[in-house]
PDB file of N, CA and C in Angstrom:
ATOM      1  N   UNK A   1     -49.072   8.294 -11.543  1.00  0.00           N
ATOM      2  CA  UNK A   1     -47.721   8.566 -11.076  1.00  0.00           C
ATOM      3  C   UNK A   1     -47.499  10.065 -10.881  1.00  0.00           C
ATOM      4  N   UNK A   2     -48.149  10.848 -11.860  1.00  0.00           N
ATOM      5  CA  UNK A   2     -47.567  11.969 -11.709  1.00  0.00           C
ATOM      6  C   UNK A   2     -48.688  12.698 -10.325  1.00  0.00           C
ATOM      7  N   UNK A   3     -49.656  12.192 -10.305  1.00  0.00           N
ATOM      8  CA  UNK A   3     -50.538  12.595  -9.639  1.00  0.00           C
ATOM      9  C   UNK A   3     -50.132  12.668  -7.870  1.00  0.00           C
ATOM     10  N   UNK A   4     -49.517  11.095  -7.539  1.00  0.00           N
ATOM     11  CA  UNK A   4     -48.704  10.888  -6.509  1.00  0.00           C
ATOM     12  C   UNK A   4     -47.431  11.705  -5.876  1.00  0.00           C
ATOM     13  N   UNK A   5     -46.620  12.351  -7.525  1.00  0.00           N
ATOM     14  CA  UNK A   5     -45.551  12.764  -7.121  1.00  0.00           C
ATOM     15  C   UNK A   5     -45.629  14.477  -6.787  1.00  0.00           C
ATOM     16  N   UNK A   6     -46.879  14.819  -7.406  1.00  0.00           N
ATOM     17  CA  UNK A   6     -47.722  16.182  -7.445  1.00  0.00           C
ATOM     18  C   UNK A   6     -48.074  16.533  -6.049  1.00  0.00           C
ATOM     19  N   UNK A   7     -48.786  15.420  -5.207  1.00  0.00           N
ATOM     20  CA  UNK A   7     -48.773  15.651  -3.910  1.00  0.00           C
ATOM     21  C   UNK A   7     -48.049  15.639  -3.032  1.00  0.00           C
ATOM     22  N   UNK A   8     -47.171  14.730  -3.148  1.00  0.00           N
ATOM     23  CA  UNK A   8     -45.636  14.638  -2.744  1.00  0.00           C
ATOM     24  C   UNK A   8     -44.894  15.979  -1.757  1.00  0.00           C
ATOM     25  N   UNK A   9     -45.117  16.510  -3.527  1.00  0.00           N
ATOM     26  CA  UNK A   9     -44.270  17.822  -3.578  1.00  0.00           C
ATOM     27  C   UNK A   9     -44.731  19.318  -2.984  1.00  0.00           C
ATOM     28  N   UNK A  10     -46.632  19.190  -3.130  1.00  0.00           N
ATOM     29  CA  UNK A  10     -46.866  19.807  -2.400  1.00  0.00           C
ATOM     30  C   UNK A  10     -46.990  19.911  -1.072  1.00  0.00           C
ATOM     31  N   UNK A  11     -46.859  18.650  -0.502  1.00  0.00           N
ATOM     32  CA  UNK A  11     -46.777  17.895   1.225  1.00  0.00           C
ATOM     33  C   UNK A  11     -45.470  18.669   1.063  1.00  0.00           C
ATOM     34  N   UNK A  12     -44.210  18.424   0.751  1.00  0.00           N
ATOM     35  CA  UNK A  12     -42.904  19.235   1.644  1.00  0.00           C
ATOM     36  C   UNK A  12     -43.037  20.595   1.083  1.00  0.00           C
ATOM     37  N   UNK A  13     -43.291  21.396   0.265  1.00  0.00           N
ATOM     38  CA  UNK A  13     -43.519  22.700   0.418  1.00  0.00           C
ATOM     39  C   UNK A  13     -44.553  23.102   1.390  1.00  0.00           C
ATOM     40  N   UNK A  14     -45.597  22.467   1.683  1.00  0.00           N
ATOM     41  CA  UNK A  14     -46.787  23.298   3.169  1.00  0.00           C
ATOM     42  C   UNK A  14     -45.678  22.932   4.500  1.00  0.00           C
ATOM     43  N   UNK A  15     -44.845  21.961   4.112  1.00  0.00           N
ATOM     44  CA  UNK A  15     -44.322  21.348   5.560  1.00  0.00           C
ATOM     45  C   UNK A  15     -43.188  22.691   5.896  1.00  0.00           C
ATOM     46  N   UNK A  16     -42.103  22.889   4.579  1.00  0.00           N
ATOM     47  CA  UNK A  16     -41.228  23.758   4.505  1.00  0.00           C
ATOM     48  C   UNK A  16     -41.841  25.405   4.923  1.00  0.00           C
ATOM     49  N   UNK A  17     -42.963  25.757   4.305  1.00  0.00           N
ATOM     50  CA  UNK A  17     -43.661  27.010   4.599  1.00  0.00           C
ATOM     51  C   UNK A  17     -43.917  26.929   6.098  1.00  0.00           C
ATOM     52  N   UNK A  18     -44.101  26.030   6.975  1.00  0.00           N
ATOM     53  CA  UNK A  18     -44.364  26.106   8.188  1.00  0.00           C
ATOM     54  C   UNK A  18     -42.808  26.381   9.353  1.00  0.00           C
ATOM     55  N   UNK A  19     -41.902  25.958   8.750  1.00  0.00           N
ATOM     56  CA  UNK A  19     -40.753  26.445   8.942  1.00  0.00           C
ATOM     57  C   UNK A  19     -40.529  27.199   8.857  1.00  0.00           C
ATOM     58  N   UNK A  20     -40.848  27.900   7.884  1.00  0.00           N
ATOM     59  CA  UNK A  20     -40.354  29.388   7.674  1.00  0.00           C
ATOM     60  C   UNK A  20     -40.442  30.611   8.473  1.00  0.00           C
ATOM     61  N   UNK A  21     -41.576  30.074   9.122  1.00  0.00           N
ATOM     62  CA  UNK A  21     -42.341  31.256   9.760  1.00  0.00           C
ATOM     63  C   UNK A  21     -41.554  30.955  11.520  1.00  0.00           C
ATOM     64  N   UNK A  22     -41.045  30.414  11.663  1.00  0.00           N
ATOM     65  CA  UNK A  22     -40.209  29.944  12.990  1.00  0.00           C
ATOM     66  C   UNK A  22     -40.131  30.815  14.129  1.00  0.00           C
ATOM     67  N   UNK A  23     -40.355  30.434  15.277  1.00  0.00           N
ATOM     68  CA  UNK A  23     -40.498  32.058  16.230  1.00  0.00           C
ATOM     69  C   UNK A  23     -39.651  31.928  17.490  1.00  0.00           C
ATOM     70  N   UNK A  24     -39.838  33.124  18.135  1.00  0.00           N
ATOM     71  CA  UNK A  24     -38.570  33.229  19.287  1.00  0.00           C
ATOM     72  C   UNK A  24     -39.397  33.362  20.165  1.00  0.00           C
ATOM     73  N   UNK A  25     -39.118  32.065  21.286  1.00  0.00           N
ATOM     74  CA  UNK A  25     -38.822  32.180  22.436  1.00  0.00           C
ATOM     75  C   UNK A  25     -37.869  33.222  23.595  1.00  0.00           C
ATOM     76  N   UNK A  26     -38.648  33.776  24.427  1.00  0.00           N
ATOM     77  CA  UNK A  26     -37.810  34.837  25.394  1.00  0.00           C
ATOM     78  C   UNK A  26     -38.118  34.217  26.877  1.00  0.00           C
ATOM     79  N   UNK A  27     -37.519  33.679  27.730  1.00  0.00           N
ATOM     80  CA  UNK A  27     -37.930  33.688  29.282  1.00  0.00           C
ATOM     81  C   UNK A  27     -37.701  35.068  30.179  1.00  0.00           C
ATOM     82  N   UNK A  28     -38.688  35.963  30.486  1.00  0.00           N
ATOM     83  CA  UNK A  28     -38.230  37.098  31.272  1.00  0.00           C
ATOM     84  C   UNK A  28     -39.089  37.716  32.619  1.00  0.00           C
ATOM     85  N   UNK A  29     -38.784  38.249  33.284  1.00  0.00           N
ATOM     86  CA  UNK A  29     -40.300  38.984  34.164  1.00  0.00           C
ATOM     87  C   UNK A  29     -40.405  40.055  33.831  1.00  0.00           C
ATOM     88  N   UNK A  30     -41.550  40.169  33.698  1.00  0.00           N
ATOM     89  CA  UNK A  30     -42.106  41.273  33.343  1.00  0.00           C
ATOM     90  C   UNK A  30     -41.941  42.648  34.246  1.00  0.00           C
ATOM     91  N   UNK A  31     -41.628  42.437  35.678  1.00  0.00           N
ATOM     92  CA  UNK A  31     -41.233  43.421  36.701  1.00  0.00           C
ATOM     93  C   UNK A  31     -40.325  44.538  35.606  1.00  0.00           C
ATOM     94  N   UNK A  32     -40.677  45.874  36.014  1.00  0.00           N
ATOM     95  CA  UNK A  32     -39.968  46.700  35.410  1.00  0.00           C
ATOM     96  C   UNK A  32     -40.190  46.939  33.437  1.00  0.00           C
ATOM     97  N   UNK A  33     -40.698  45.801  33.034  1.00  0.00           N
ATOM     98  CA  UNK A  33     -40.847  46.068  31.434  1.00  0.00           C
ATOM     99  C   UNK A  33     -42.284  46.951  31.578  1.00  0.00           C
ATOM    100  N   UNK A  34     -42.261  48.121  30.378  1.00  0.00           N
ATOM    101  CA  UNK A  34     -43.095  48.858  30.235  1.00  0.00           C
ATOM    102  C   UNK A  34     -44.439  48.047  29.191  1.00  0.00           C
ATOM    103  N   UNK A  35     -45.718  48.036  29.508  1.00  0.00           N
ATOM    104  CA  UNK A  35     -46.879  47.718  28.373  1.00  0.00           C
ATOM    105  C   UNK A  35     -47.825  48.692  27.838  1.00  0.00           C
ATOM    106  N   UNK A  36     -47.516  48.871  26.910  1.00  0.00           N
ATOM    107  CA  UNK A  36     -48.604  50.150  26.097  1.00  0.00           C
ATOM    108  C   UNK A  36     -49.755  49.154  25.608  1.00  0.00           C
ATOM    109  N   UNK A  37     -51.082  49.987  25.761  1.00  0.00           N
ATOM    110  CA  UNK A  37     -51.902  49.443  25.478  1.00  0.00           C
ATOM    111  C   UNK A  37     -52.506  50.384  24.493  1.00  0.00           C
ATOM    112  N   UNK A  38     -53.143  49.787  23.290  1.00  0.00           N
ATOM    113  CA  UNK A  38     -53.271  51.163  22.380  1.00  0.00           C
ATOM    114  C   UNK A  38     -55.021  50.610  21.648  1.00  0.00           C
ATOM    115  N   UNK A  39     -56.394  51.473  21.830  1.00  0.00           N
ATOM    116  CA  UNK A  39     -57.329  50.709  21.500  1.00  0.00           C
ATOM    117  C   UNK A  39     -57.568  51.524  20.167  1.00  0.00           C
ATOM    118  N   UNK A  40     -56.710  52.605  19.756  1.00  0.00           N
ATOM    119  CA  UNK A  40     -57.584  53.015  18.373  1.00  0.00           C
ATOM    120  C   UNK A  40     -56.304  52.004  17.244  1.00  0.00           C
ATOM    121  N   UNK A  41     -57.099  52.237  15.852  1.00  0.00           N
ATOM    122  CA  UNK A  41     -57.077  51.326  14.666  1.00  0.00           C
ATOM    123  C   UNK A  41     -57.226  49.932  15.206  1.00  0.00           C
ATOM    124  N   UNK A  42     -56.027  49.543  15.212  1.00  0.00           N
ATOM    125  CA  UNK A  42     -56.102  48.029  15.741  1.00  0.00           C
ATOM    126  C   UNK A  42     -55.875  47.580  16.947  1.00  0.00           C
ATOM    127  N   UNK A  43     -56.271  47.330  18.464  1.00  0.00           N
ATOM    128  CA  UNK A  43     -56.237  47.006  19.408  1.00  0.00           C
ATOM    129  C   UNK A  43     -55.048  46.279  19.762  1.00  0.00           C
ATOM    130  N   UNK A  44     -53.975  46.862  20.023  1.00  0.00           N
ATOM    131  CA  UNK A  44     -52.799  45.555  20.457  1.00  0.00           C
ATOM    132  C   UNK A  44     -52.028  46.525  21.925  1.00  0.00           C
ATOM    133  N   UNK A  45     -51.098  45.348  22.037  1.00  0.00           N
ATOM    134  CA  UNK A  45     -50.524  45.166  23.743  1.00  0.00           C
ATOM    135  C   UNK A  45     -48.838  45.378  23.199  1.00  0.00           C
ATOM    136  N   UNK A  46     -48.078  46.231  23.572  1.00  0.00           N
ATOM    137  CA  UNK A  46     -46.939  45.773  23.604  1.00  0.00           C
ATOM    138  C   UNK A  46     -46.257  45.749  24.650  1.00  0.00           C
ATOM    139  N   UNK A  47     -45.307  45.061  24.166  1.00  0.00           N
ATOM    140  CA  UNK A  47     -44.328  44.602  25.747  1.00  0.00           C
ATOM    141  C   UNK A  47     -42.907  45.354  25.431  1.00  0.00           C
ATOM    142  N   UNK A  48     -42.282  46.411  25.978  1.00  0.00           N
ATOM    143  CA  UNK A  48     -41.435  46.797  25.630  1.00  0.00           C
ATOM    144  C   UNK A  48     -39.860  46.829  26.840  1.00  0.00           C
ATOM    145  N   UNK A  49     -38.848  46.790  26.510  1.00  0.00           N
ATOM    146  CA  UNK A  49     -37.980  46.384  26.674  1.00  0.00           C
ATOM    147  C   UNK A  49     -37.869  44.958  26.471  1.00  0.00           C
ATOM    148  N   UNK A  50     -38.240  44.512  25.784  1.00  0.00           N
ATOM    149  CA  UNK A  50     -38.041  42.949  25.512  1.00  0.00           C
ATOM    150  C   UNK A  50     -38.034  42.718  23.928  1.00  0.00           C
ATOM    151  N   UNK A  51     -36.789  43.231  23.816  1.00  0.00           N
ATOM    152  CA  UNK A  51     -36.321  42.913  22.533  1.00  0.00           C
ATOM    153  C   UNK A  51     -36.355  41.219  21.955  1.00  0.00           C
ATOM    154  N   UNK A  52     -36.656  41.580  20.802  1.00  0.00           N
ATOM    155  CA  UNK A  52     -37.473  39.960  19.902  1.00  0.00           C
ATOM    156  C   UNK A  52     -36.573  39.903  18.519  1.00  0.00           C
ATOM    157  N   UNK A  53     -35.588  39.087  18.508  1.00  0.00           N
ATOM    158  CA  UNK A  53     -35.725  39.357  16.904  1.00  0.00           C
ATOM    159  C   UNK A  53     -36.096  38.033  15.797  1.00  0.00           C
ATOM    160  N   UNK A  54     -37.396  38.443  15.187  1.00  0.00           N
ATOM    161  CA  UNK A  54     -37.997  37.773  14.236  1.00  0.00           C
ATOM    162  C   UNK A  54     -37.478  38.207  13.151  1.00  0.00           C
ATOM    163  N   UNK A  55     -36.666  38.874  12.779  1.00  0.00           N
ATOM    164  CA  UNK A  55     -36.172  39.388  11.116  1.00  0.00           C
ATOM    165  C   UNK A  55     -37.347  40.848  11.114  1.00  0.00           C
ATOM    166  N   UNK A  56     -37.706  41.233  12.063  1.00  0.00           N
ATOM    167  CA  UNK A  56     -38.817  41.881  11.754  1.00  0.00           C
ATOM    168  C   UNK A  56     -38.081  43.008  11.642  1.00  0.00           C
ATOM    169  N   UNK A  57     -38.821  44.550  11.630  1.00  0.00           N
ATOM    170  CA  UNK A  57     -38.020  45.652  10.997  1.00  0.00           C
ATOM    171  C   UNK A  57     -37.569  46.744  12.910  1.00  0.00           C
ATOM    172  N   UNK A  58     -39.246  45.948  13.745  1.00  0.00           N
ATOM    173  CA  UNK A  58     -38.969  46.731  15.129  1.00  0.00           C
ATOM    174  C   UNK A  58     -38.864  45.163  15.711  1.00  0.00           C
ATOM    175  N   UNK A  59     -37.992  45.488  17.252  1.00  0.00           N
ATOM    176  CA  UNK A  59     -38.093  44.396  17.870  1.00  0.00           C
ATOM    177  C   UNK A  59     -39.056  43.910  19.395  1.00  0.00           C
ATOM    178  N   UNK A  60     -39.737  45.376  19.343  1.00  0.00           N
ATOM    179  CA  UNK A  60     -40.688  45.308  20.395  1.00  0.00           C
ATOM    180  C   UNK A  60     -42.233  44.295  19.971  1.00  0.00           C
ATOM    181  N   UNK A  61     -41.966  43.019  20.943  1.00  0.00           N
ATOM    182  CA  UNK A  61     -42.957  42.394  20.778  1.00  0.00           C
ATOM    183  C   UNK A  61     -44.506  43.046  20.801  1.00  0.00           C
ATOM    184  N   UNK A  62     -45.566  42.261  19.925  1.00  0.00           N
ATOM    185  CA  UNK A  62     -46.978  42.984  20.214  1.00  0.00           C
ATOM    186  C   UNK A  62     -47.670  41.609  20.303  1.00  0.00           C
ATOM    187  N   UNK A  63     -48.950  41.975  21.155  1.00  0.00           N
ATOM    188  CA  UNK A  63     -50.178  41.391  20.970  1.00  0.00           C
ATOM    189  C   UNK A  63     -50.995  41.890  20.223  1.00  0.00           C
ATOM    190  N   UNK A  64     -51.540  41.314  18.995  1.00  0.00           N
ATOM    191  CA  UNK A  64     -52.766  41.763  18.584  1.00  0.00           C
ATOM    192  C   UNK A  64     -54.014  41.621  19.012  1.00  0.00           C
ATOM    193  N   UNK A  65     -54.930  41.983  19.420  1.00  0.00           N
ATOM    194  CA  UNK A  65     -55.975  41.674  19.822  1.00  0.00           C
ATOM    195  C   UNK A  65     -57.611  41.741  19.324  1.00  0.00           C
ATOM    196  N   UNK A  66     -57.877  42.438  18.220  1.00  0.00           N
ATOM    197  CA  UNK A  66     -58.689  42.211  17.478  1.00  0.00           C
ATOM    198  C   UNK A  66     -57.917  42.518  15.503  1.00  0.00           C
ATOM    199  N   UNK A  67     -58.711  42.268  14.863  1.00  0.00           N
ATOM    200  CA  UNK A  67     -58.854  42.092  13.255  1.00  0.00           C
ATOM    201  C   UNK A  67     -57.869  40.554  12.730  1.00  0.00           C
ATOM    202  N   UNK A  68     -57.345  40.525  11.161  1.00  0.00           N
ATOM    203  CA  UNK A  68     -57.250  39.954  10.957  1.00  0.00           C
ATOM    204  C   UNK A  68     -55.882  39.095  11.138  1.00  0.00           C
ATOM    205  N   UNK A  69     -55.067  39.679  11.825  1.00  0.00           N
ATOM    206  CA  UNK A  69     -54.258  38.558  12.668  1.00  0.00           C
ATOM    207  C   UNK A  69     -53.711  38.523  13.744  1.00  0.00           C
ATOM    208  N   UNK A  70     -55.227  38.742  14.871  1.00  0.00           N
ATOM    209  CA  UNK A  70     -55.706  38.709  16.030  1.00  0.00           C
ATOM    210  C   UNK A  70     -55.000  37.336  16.909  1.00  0.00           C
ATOM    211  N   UNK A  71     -54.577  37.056  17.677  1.00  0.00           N
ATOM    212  CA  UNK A  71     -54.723  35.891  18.511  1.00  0.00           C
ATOM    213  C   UNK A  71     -55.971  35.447  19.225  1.00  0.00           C
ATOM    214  N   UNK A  72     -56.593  34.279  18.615  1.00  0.00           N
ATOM    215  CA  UNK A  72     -57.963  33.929  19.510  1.00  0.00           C
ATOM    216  C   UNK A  72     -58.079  34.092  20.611  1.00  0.00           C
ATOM    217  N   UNK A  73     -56.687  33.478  21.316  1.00  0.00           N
ATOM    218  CA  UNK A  73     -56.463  33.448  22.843  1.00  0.00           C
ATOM    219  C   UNK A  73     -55.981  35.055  23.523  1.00  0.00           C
ATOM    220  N   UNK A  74     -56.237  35.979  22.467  1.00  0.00           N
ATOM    221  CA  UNK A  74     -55.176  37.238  23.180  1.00  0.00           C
ATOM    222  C   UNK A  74     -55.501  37.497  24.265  1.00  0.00           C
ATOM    223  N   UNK A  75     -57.420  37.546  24.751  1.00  0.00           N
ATOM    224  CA  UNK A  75     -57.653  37.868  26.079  1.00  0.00           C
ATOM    225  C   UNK A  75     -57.246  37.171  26.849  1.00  0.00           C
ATOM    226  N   UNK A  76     -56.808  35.694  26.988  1.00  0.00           N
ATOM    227  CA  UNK A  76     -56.431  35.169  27.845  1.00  0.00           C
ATOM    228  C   UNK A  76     -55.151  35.254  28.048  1.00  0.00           C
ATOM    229  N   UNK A  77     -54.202  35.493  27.094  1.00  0.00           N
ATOM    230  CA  UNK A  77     -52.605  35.937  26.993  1.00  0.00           C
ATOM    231  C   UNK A  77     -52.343  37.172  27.481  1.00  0.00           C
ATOM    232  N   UNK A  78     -53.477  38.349  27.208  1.00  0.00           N
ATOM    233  CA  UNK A  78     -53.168  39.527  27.928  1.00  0.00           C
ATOM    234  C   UNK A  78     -53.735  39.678  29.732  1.00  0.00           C
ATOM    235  N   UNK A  79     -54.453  38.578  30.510  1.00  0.00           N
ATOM    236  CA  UNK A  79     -54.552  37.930  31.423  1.00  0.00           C
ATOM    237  C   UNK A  79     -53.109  37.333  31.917  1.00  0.00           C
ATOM    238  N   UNK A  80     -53.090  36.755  31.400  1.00  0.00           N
ATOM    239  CA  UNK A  80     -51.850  36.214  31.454  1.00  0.00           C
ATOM    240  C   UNK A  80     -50.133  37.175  32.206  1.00  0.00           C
ATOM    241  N   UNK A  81     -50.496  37.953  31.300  1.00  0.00           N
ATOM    242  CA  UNK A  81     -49.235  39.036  30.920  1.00  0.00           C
ATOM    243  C   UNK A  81     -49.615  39.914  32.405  1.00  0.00           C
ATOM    244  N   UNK A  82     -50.683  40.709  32.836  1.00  0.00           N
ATOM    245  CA  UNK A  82     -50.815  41.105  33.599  1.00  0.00           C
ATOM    246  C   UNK A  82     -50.828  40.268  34.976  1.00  0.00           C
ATOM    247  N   UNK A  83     -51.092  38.976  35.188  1.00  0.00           N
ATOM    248  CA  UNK A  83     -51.078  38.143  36.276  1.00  0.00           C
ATOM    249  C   UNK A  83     -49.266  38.120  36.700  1.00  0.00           C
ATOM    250  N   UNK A  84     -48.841  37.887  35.543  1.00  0.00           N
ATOM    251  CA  UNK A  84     -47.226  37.601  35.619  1.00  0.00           C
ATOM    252  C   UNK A  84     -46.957  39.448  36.398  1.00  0.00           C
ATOM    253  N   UNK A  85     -47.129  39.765  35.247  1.00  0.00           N
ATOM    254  CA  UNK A  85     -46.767  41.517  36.007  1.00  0.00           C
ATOM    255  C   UNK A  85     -46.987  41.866  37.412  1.00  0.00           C
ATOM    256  N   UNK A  86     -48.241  41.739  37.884  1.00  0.00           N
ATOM    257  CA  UNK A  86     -48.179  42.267  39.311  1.00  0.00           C
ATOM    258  C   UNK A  86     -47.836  41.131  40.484  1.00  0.00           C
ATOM    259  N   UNK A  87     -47.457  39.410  39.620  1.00  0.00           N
ATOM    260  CA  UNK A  87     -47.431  38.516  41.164  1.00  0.00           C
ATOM    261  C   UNK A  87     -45.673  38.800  40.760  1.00  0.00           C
ATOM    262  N   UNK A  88     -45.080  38.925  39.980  1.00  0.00           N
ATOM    263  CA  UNK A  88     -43.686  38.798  39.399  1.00  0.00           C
ATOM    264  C   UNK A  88     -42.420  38.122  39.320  1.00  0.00           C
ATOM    265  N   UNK A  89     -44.061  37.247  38.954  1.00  0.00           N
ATOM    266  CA  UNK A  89     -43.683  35.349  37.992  1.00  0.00           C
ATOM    267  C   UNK A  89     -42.857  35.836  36.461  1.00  0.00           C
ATOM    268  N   UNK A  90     -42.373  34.717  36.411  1.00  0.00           N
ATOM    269  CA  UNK A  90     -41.386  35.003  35.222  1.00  0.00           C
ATOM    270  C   UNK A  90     -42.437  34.409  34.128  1.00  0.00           C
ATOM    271  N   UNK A  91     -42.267  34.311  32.519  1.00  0.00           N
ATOM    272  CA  UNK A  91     -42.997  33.655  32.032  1.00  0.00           C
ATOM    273  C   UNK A  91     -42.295  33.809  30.642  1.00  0.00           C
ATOM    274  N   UNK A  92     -42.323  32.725  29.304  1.00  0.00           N
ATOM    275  CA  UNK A  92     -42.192  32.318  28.723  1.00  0.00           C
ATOM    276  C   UNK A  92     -43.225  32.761  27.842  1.00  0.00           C
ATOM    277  N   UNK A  93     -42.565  33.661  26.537  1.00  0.00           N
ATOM    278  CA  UNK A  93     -43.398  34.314  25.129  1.00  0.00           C
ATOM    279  C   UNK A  93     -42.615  33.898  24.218  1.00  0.00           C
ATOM    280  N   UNK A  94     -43.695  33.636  23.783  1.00  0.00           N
ATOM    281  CA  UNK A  94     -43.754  32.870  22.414  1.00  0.00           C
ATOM    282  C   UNK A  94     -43.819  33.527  20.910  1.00  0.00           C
ATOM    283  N   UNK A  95     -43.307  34.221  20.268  1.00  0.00           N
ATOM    284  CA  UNK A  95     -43.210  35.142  19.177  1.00  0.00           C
ATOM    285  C   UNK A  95     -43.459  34.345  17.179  1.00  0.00           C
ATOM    286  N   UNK A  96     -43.867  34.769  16.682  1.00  0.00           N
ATOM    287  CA  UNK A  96     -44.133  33.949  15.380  1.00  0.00           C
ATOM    288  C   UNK A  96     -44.311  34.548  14.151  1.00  0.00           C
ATOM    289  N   UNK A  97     -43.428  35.478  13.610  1.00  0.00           N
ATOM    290  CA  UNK A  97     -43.733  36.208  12.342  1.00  0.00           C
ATOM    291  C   UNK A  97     -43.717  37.400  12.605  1.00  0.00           C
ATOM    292  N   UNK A  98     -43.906  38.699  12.028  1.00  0.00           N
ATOM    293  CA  UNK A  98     -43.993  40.146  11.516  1.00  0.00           C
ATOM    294  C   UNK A  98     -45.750  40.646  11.372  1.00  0.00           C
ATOM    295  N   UNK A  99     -45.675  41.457  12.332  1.00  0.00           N
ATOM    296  CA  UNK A  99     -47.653  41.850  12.165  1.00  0.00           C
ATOM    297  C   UNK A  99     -46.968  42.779  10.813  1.00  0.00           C
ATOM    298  N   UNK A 100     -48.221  42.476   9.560  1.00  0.00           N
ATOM    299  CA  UNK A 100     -48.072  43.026   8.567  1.00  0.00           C
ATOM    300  C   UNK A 100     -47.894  44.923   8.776  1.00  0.00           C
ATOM    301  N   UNK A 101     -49.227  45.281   9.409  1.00  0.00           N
ATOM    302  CA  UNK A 101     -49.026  46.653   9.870  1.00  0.00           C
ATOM    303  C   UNK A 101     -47.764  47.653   9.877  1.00  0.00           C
ATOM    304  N   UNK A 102     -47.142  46.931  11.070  1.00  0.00           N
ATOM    305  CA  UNK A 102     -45.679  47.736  11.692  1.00  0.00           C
ATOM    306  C   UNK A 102     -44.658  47.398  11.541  1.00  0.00           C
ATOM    307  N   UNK A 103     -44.879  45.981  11.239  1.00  0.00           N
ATOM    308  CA  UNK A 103     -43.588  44.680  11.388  1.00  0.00           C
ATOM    309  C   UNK A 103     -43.140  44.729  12.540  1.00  0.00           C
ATOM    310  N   UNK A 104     -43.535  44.652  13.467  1.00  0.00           N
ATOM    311  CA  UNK A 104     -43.114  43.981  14.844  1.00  0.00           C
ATOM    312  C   UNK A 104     -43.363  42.497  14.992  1.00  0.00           C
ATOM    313  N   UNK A 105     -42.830  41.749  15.808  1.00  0.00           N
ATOM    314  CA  UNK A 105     -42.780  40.281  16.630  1.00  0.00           C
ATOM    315  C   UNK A 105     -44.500  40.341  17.204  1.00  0.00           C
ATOM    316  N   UNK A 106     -45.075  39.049  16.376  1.00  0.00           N
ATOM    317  CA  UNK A 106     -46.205  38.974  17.006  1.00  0.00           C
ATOM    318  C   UNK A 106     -46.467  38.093  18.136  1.00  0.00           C
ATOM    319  N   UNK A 107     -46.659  37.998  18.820  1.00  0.00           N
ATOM    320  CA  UNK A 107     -46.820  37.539  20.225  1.00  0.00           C
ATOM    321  C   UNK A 107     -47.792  36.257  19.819  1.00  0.00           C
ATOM    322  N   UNK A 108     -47.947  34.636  19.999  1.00  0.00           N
ATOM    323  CA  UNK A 108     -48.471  34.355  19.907  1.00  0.00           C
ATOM    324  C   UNK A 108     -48.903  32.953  21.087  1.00  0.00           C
ATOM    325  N   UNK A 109     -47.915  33.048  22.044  1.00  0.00           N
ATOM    326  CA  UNK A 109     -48.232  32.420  22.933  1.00  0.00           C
ATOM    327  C   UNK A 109     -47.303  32.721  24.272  1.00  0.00           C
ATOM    328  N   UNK A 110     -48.100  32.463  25.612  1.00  0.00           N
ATOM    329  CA  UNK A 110     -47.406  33.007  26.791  1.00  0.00           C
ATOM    330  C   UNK A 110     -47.505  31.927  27.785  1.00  0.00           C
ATOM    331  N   UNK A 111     -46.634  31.454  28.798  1.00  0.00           N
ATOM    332  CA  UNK A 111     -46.624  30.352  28.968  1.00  0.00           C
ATOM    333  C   UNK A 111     -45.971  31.089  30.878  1.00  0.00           C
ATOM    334  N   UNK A 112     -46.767  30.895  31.684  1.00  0.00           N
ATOM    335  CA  UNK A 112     -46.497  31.274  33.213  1.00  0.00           C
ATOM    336  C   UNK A 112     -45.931  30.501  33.911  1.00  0.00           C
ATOM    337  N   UNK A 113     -44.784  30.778  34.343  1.00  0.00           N
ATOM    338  CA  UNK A 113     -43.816  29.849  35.370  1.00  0.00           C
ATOM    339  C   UNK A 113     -44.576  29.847  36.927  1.00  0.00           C
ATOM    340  N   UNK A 114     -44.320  28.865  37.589  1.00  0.00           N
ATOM    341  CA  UNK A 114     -44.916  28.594  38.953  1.00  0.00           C
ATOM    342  C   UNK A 114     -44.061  29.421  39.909  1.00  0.00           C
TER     343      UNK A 114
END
């Protein structure tokens, strides 16, 4: 019994922790937003004028692109980001937590309108 109710409890706390982390959606074009690309310490992309707010401390979204909380897909998201930029398709970012580093909005998915 107790063994049952042990798992229980840890099933809605992993479920609740996945909530927590909840992220913002932005629909925008990229026409006119500025992207810094920065390759020393940690390799990331930001997208600026596109204020994000995750509770984070800045609201300029980032891509990370290499170490430890990299997006697998970043090369294809920062593909992405630049395809939208120069055809100037609108597109749909996907934001999910605070990069430990800076605390900015981490970028974790990008989604291209037709």
């Amino acid at each position: 019994m107790f063994r049952n109710t042990f798992n229980y409890v840890v099933l809605i706390l992993f479920l609740a922790s996945g909530y927590s982390v909840a992220g913002t959606s932005v629909e925008t074009s990229l026409v006119g937003k500025k992207i810094q690309i920065i390759s020393t310490g940690t390799p990331r992309v930001y997208i600026y004028d596109l204020p994000v707010n995750d509770g984070c401390k800045d609201s300029t979204p980032v891509l990370i692109m290499s170490g430890l909380q990299a997006n697998p897909l970043a090369k294809e998201i920062y593909s992405t980001l630049l395809a939208a930029k120069a055809s100037g398709k609108r597109v749909l970012i996907q934001t999910t937590g605070c990069w430990s580093e800076y605390s900015t909005p981490v970028i974790t998915s990008m989604y291209l309108y037709d």
